[in-house]
Protein backbone atom coordinates (compact mmCIF):
# COMPACT_ATOMS: atom_id res chain seq x y z
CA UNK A 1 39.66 120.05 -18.14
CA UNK A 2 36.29 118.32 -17.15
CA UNK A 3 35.84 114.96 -18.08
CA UNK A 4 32.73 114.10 -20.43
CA UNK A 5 30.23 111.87 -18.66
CA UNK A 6 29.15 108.51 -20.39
CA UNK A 7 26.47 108.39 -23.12
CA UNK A 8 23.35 107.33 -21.32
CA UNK A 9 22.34 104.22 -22.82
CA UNK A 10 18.62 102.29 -23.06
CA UNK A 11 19.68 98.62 -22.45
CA UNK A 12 19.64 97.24 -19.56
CA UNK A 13 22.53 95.32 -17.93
CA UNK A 14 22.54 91.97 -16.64
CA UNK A 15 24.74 90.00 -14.23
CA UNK A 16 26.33 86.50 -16.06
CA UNK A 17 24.80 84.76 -13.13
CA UNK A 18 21.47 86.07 -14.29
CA UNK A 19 21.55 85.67 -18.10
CA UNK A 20 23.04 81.80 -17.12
CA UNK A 21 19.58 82.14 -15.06
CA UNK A 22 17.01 83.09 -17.45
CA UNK A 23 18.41 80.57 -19.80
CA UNK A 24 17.70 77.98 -17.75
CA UNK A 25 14.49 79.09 -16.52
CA UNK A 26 13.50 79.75 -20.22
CA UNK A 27 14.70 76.35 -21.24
CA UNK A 28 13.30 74.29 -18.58
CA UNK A 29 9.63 76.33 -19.09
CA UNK A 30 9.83 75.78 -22.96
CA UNK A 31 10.45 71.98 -22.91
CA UNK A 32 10.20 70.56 -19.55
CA UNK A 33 10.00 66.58 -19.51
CA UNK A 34 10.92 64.89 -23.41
CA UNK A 35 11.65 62.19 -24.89
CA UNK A 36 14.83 62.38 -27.31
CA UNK A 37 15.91 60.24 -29.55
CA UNK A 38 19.25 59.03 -30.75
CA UNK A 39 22.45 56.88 -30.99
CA UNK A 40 24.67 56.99 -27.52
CA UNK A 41 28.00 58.09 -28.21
CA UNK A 42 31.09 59.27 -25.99
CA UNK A 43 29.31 57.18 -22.87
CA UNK A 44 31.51 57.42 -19.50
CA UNK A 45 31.15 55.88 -16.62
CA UNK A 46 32.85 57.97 -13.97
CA UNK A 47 34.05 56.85 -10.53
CA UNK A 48 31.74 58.66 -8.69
CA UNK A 49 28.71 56.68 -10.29
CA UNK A 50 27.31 59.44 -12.98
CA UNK A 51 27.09 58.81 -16.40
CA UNK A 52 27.94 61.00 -18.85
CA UNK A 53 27.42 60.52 -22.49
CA UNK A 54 25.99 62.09 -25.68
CA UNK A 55 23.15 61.51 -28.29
CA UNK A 56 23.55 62.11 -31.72
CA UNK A 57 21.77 61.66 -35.20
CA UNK A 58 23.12 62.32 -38.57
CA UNK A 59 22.74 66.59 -37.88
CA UNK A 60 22.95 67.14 -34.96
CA UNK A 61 24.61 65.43 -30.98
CA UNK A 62 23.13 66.55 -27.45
CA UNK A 63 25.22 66.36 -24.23
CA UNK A 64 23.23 64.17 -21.84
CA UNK A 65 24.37 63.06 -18.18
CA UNK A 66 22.77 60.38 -15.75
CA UNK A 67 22.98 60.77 -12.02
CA UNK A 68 24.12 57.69 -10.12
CA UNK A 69 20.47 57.87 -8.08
CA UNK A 70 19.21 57.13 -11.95
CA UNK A 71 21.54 54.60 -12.90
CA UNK A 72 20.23 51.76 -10.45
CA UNK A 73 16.36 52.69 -12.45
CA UNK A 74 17.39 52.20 -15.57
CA UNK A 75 15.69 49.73 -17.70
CA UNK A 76 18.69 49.68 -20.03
CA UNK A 77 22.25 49.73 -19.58
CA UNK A 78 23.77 53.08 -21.87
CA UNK A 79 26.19 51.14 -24.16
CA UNK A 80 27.91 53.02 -27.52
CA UNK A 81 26.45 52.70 -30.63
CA UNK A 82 23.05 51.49 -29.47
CA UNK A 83 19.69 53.55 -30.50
CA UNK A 84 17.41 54.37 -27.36
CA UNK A 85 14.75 56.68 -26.60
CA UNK A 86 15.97 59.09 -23.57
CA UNK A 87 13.37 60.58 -21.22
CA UNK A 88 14.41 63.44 -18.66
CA UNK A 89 14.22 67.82 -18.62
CA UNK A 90 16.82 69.88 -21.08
CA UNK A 91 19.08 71.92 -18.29
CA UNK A 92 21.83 74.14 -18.96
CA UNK A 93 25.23 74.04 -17.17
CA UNK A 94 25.99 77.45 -16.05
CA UNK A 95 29.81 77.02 -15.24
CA UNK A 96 30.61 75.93 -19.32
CA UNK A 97 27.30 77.65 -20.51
CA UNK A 98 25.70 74.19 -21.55
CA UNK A 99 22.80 72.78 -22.14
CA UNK A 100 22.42 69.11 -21.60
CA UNK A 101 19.72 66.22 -20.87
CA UNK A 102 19.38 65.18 -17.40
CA UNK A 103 18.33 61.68 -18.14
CA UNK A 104 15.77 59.33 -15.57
CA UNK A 105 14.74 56.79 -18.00
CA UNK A 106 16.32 54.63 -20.99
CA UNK A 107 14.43 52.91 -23.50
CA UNK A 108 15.46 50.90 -26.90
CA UNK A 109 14.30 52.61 -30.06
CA UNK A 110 11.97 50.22 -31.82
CA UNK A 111 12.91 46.79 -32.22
CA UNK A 112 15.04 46.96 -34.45
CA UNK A 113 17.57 48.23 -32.12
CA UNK A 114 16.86 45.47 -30.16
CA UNK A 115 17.17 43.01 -32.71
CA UNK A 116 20.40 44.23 -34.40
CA UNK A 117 21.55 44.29 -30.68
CA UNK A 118 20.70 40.89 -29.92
CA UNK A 119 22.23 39.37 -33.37
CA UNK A 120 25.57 41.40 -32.06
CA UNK A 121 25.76 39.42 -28.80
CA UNK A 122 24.52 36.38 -30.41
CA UNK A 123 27.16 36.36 -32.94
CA UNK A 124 29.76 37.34 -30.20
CA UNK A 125 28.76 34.06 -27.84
CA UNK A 126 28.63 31.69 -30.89
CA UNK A 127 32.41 32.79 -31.55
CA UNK A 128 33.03 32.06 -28.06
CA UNK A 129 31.23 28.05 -28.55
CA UNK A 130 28.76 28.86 -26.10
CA UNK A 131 25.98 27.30 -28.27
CA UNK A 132 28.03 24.48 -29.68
CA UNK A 133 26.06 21.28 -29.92
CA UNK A 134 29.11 19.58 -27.99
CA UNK A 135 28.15 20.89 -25.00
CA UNK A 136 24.92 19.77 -24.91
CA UNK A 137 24.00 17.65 -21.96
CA UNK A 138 20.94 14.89 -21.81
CA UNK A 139 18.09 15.23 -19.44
CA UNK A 140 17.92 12.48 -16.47
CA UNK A 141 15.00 9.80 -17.07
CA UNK A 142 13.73 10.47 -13.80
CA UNK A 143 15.00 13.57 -11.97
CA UNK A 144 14.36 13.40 -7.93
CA UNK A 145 14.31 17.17 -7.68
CA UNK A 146 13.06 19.97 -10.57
CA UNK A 147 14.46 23.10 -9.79
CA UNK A 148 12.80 26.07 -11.37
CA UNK A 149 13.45 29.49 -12.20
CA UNK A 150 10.71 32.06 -12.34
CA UNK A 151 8.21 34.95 -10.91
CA UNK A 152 6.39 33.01 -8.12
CA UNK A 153 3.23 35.40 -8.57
CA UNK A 154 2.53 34.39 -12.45
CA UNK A 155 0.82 31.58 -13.64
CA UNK A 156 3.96 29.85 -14.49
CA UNK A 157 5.01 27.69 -11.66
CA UNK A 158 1.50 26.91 -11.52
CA UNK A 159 1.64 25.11 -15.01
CA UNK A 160 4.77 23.79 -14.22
CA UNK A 161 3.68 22.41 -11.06
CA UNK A 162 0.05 20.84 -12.26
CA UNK A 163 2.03 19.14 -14.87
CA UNK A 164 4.52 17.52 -12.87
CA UNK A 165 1.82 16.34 -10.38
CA UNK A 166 -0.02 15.01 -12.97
CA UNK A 167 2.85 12.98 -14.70
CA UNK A 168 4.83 11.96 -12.13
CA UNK A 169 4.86 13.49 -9.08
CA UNK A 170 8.49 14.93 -7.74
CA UNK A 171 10.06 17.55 -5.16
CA UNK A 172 9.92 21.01 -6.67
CA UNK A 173 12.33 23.61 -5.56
CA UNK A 174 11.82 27.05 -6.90
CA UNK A 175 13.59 30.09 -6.99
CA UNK A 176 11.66 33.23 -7.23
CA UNK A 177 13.13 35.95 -9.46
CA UNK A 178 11.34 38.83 -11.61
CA UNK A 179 11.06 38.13 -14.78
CA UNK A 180 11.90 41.19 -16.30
CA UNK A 181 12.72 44.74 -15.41
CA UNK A 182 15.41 46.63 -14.23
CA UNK A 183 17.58 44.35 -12.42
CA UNK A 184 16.00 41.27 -13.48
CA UNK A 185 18.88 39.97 -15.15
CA UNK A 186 21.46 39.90 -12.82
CA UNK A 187 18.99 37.81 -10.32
CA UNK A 188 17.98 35.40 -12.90
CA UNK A 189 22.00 34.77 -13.19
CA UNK A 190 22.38 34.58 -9.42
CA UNK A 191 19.22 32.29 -9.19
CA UNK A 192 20.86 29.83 -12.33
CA UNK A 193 24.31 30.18 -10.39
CA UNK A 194 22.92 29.32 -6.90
CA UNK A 195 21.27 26.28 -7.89
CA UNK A 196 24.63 25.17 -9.46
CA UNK A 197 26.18 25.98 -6.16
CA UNK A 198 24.18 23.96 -3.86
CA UNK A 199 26.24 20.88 -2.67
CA UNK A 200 24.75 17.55 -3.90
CA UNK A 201 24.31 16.11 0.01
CA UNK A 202 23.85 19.29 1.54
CA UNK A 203 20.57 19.92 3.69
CA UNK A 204 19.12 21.67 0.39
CA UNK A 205 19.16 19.06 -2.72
CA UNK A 206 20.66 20.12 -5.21
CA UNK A 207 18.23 19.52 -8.44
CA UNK A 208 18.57 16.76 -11.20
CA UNK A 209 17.25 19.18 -13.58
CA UNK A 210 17.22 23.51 -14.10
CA UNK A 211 14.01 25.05 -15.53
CA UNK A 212 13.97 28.87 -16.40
CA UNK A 213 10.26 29.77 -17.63
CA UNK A 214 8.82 32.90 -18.24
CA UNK A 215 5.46 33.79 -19.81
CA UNK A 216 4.87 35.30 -22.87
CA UNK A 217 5.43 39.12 -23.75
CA UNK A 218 6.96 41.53 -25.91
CA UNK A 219 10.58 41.94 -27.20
CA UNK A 220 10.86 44.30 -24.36
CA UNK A 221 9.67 42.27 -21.96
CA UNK A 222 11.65 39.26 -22.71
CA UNK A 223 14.92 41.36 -22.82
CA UNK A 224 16.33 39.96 -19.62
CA UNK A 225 16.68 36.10 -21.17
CA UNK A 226 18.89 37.78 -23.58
CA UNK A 227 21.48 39.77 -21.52
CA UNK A 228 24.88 38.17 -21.76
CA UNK A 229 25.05 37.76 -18.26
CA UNK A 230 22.37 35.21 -17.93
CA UNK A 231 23.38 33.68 -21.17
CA UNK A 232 26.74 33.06 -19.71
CA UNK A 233 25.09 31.38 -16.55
CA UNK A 234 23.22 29.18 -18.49
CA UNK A 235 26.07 27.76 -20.61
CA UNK A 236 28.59 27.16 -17.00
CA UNK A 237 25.84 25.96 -14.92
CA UNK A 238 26.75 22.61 -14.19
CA UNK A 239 22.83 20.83 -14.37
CA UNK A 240 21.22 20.08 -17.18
CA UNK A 241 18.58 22.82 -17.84
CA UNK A 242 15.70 23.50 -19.94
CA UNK A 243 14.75 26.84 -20.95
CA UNK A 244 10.76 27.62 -21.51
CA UNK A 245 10.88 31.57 -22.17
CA UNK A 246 7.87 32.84 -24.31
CA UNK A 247 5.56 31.53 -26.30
CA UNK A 248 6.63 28.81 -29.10
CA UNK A 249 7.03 31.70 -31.50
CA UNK A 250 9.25 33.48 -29.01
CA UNK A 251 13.28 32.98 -29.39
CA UNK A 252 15.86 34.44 -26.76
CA UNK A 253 19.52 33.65 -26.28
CA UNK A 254 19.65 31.24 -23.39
CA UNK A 255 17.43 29.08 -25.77
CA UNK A 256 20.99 28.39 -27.62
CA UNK A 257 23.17 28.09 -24.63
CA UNK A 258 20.24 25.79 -22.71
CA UNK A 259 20.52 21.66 -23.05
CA UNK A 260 17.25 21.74 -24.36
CA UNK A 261 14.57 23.90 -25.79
CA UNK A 262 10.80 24.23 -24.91
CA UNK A 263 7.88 26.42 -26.56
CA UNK A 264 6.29 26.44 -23.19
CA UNK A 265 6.56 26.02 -19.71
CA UNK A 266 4.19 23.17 -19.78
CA UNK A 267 6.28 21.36 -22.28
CA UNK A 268 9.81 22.03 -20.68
CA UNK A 269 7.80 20.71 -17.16
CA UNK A 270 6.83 17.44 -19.95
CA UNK A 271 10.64 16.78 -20.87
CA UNK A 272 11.68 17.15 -16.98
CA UNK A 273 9.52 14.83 -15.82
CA UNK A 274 8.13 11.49 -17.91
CA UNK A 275 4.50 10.17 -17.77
CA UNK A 276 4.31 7.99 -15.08
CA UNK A 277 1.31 6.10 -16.82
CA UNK A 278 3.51 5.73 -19.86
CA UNK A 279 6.09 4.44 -18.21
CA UNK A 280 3.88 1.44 -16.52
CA UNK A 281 2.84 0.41 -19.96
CA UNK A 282 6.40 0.84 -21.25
CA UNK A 283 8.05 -1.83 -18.31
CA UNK A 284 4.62 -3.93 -18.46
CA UNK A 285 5.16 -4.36 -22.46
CA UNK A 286 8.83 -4.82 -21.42
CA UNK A 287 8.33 -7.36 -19.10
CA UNK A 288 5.85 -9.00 -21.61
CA UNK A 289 8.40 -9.51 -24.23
CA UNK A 290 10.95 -10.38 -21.00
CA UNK A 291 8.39 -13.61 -20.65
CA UNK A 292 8.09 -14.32 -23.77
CA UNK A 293 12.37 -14.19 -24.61
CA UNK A 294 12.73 -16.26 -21.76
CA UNK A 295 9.96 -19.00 -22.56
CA UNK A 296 11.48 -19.29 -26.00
CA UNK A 297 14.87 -19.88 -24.62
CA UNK A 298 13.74 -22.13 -22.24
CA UNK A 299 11.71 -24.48 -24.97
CA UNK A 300 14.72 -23.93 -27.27
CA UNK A 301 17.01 -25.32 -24.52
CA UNK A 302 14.43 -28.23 -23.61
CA UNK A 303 14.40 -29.24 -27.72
CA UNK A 304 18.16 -29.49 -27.47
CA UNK A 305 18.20 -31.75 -24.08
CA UNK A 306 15.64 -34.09 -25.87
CA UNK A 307 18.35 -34.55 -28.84
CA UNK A 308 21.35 -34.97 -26.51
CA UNK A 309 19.16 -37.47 -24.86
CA UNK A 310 18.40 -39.41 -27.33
CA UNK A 311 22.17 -39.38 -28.61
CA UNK A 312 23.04 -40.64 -25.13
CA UNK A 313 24.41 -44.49 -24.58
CA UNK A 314 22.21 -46.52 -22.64
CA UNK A 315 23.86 -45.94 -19.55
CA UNK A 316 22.96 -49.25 -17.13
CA UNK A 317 23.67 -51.15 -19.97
CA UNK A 318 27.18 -49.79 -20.07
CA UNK A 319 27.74 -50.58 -16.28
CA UNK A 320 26.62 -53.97 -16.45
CA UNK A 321 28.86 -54.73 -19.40
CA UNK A 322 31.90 -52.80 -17.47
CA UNK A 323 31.04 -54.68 -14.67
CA UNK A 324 31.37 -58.07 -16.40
CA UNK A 325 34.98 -57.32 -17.78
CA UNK A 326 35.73 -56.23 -14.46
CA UNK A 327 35.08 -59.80 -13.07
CA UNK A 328 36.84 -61.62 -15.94
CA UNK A 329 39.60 -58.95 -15.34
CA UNK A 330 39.60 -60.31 -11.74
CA UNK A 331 39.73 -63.65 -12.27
CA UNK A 332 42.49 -63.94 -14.62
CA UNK A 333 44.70 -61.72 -12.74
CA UNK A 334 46.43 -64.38 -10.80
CA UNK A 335 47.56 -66.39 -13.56
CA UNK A 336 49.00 -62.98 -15.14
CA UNK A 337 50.62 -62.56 -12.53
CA UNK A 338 52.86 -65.71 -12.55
CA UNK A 339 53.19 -65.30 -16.14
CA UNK A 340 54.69 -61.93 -16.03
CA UNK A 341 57.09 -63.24 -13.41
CA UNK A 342 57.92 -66.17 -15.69
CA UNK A 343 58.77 -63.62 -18.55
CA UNK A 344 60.77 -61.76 -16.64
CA UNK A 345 63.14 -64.31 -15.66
CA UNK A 346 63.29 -65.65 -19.09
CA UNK A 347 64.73 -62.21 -20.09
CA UNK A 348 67.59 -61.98 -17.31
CA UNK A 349 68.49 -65.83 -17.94
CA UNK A 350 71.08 -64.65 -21.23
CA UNK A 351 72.12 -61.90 -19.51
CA UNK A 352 75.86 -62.54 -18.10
CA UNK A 353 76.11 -61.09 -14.56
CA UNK A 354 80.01 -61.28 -13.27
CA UNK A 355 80.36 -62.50 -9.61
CA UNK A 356 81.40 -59.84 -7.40
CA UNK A 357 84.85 -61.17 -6.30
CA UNK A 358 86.35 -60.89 -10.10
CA UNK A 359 85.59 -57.29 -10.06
CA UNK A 360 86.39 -56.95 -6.75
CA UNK A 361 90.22 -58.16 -8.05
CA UNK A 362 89.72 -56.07 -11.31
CA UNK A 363 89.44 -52.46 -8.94
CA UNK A 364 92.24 -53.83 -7.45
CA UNK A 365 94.74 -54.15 -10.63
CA UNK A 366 93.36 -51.07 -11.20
CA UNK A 367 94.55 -49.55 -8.21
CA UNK A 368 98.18 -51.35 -8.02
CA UNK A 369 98.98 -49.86 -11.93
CA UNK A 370 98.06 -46.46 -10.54
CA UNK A 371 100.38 -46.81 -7.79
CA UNK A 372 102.86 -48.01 -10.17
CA UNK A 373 102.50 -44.65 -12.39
CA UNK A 374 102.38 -42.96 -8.88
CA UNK A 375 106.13 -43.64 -7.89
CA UNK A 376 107.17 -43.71 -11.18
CA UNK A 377 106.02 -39.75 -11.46
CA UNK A 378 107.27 -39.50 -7.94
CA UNK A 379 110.79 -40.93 -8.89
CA UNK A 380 111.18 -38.85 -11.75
CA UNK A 381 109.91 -35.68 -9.72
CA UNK A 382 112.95 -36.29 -7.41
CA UNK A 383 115.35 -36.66 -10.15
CA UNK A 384 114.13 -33.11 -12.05
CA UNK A 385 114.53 -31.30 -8.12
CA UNK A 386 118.44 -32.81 -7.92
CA UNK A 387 119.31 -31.79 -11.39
CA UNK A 388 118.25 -28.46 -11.07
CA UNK A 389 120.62 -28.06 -7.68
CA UNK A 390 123.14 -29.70 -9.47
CA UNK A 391 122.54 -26.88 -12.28
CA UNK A 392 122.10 -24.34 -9.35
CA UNK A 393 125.93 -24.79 -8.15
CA UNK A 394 127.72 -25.05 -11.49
CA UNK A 395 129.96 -21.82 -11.67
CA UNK A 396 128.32 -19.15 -13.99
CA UNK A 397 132.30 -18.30 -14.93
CA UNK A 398 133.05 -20.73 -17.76
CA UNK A 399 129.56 -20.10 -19.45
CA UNK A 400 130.42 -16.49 -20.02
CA UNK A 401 133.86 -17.00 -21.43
CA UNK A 402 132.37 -19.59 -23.57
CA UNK A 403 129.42 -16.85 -24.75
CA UNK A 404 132.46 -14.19 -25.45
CA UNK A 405 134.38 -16.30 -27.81
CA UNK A 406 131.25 -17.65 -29.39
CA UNK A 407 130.47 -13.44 -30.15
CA UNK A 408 133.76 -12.93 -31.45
CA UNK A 409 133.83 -15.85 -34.33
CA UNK A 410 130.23 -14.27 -35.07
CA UNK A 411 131.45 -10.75 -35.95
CA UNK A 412 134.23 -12.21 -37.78
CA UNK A 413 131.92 -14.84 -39.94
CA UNK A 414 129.66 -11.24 -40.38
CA UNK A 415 132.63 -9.36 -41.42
CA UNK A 416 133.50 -12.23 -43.87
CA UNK A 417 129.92 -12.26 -44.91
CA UNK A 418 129.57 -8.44 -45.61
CA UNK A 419 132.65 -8.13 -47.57
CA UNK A 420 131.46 -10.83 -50.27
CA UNK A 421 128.18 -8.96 -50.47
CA UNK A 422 127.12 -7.46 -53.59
CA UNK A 423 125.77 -4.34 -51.55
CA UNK A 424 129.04 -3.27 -50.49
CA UNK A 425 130.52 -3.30 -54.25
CA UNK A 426 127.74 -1.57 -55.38
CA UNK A 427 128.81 1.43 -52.36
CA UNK A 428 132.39 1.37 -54.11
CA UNK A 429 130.68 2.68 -57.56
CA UNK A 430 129.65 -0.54 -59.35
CA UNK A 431 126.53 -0.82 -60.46
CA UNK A 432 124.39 -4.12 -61.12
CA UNK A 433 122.47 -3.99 -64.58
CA UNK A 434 119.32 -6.28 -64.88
CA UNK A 435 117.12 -6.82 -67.69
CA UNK A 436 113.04 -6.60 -67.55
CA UNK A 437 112.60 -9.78 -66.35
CA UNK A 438 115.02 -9.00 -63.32
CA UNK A 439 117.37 -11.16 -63.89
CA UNK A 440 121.16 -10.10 -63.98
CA UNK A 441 123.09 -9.20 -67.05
CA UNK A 442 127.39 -9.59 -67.10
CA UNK A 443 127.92 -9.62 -70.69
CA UNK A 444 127.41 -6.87 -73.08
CA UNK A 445 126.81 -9.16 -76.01
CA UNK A 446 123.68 -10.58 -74.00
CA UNK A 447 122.36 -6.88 -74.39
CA UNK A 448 120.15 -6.34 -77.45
CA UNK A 449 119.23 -2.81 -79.02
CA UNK A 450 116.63 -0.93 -77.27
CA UNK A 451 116.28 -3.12 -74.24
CA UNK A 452 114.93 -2.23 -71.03
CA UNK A 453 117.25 -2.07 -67.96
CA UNK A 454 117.54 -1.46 -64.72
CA UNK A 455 120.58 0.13 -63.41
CA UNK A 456 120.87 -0.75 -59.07
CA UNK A 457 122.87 1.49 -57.28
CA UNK A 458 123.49 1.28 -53.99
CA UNK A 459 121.21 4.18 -52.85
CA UNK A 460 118.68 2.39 -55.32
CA UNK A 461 117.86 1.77 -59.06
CA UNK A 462 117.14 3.57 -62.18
CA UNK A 463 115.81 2.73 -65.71
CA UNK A 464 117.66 2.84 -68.92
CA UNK A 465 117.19 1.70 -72.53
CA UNK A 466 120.29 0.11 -74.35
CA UNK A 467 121.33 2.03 -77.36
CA UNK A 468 123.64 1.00 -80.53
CA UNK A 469 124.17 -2.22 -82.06
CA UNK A 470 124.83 -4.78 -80.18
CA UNK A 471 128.18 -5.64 -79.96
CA UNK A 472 130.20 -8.71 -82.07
CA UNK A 473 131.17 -11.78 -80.27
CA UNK A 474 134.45 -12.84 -80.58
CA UNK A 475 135.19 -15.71 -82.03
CA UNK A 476 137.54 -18.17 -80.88
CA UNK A 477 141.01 -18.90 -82.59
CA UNK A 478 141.32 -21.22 -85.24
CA UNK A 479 144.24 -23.57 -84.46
CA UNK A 480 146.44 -24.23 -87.19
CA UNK A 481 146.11 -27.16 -89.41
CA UNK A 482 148.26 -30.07 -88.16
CA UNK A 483 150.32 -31.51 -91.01
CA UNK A 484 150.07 -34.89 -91.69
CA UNK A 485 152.62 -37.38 -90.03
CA UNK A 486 152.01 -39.62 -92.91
């Protein structure tokens, strides 16, 4: 059986390769080069330098990518959540069938974005105390070197330098750096951190004082003074610095993180430097009131010398009268001197003074009773030594024998004793009955009703109470009546 052929069909076929094709081509043609706006989201930074991330508003989100030969151009750094303006040609992506931005250029959306961005990082550093009033630093009086950080083509280090040589002339080292820009940033923090590098005696002087100054400008244009990088330079750089960014209207970061604050680069080259003229008139009105201190002192001290002065002895007057009782002094000293001898005598004349010879014989009776006691001792010494050999060769025989019998008419006075003990009566079943008071009862009559007692055994005592009537003493005989012999 034949097989029917296939209905023949007015639509053309197309390859995938060419439908992904004409997309593009119909894509790129329609658009070409715009400028989309939205929030970044999903932003990824991959290893081999692109970019990828996506744009979104509250309907709709567009893929976007940015090449790493883009990135280094970029104005602004793609971060999530912040608003830009992204310029670059709507592709398509063939292998996923995609369309996506190919982005060359990032800009913030109005400043508001900027602003809200700024307050974020703002908020973030004052957490960290990078604008605490603490670390706050004063300006040297006279600084020997003014470093300065700024564009060396703008009119800037022009002010700062005519002001300078006008106040008071000093060595001016400056740093050149764009101002703003892509990149600008991270050389204004390399500038700030370079300075703080150089050694203080190295062949480049290091400066007393740090100016970074930048004309005036838009929000834009000022946006590199308030990347966190530089702001982070300016709080750890280790001289005092002065930050003159804008106009006096004009506020960025490093304007909280710098020592000190000026509205323009004139004034921040004014508070780096002092007027020399007003410093002559300051240390000439100095040294006026120096004079005039020390005059007053000196007349003060001159008023007081008069009054000690005139409280003062008359001092030749004293001398001569010193003088005089000097020379009576002298001339009576001989006679005092015979007089004091005199005295002196007169005071040893009552006192008795023994002649040597009588105690001369008094050591000696001294000495002959201690010999005396000394043989005496020694005689009685010899006496003890013979009694004790005496004592040594006496027979230790008799002693015992005398110790044995001694023992034996011991036990037998013990035996003796133990017998006529009450103890051992009481351990042949008597028992001793005393009343409260302790005291020993042997008649029964002596025992009233209801008596305490104590009852000793001879394994120890008990207490009773006496019951019954106490018993009837006997009475004694009456003798018969003698009859009367008359």
């Amino acid at each position: 059986m034949d097989t029917p052929a296939p209905p023949v069909s007015n639509v053309p076929e197309y390859a995938v390769s060419e439908i992904a094709g004409a997309v593009r081509r119909t894509l790129e043609g329609a658009f070409g080069r715009v400028r989309v706006r939205g929030e970044i989201t999903e932003c990824k930074r991959y290893p081999s330098g692109h970019i990828y991330l996506s744009l979104k508003d509250e309907n709709a989100k567009l893929e976007a990518v940015v090449w790493k030969t883009a990135v280094s151009r970029l104005s602004v750094q793609p971060e999530n959540g912040v608003e830009v303006i992204a310029t670059g040609k709507i592709t398509t992506y063939a292998d996923r069938s995609k369309y996506q931005l190919v982005i060359d250029r990032l800009d913030y959306a109005g400043e508001g974005a900027l602003l809200a961005r700024i307050e974020t990082l703002r908020k973030k550093l004052l957490d960290e105390g990078l604008f605490a009033e603490a670390r706050k630093r004063a300006l040297p009086m006279l600084p020997l070197v003014v470093g300065v950080v700024t564009s060396e083509a703008g009119a800037v280090i022009q002010d700062i330098r005519t002001t300078i040589l006008r106040r008071f002339p000093r060595r001016i080292l400056l740093w050149p750096v764009p101002v703003q820009g892509n990149g600008a940033a991270e050389k204004i923090a390399a500038a700030i951190e370079g300075f703080g590098r150089l050694p203080l005696d190295g062949p480049i002087p290091r400066p007393d004082v740090l100016i970074v100054a930048r004309g005036g400008g838009s929000l834009e244009d000022l946006m590199a003074f308030n990347e966190e990088i530089v702001v982070r330079a300016v709080a750890a750089c280790p001289i005092p610095l002065i930050s003159a960014v804008g106009h006096e209207t004009d506020t960025t970061l490093i304007d909280f993180a710098s020592d000190r604050r000026a509205p323009t680069p004139t004034a921040a080259a004014e508070m780096a430097v002092p007027a020399r003229a007003d410093l002559l008139a300051d240390l000439s009105q100095r040294e006026a009131r120096l004079r005039g201190a020390a005059l007053r002192v000196v007349r003060d001290r001159q008023r007081a010398l008069l009054l000690l002065e005139r409280r003062l002895p008359d001092i030749p007057a004293r001398v001569l009268d010193l003088r005089r009782r000097l020379d009576e002094a002298e001339e009576s000293l001989p006679g005092a001197l015979v007089r004091f001898v005199q005295l002196r005598r007169e005071a040893l004349a009552p006192l008795a003074v023994p002649h040597p010879r009588e105690g001369i014989a008094a050591r000696r009776h001294a000495l002959a009773l201690l010999d005396g006691k000394r043989l005496s001792l020694f005689a009685r010494e010899v006496q003890k030594r013979r009694a004790a050999r005496a004592l040594a060769a006496f027979s230790a025989a008799p002693v015992s024998a005398l110790l044995r019998e001694k023992s034996a008419r011991l036990a037998g006075l013990a035996a003796r004793l133990e017998a006529g003990s009450y103890q051992s009566v009481l351990a042949r079943g008597f028992a001793l009955v005393r009343d409260a008071e302790g005291q020993p009862l042997t008649r029964a009559a002596s025992v009233a009703p209801g008596a305490k007692l104590s009852l000793a055994f001879a394994d120890g005592a008990v207490a009773a109470t006496a019951e019954g009537e106490a018993p009837k003493r006997a009475r004694k005989p009456t003798p018969p009546p003698q009859e009367s012999l008359l």
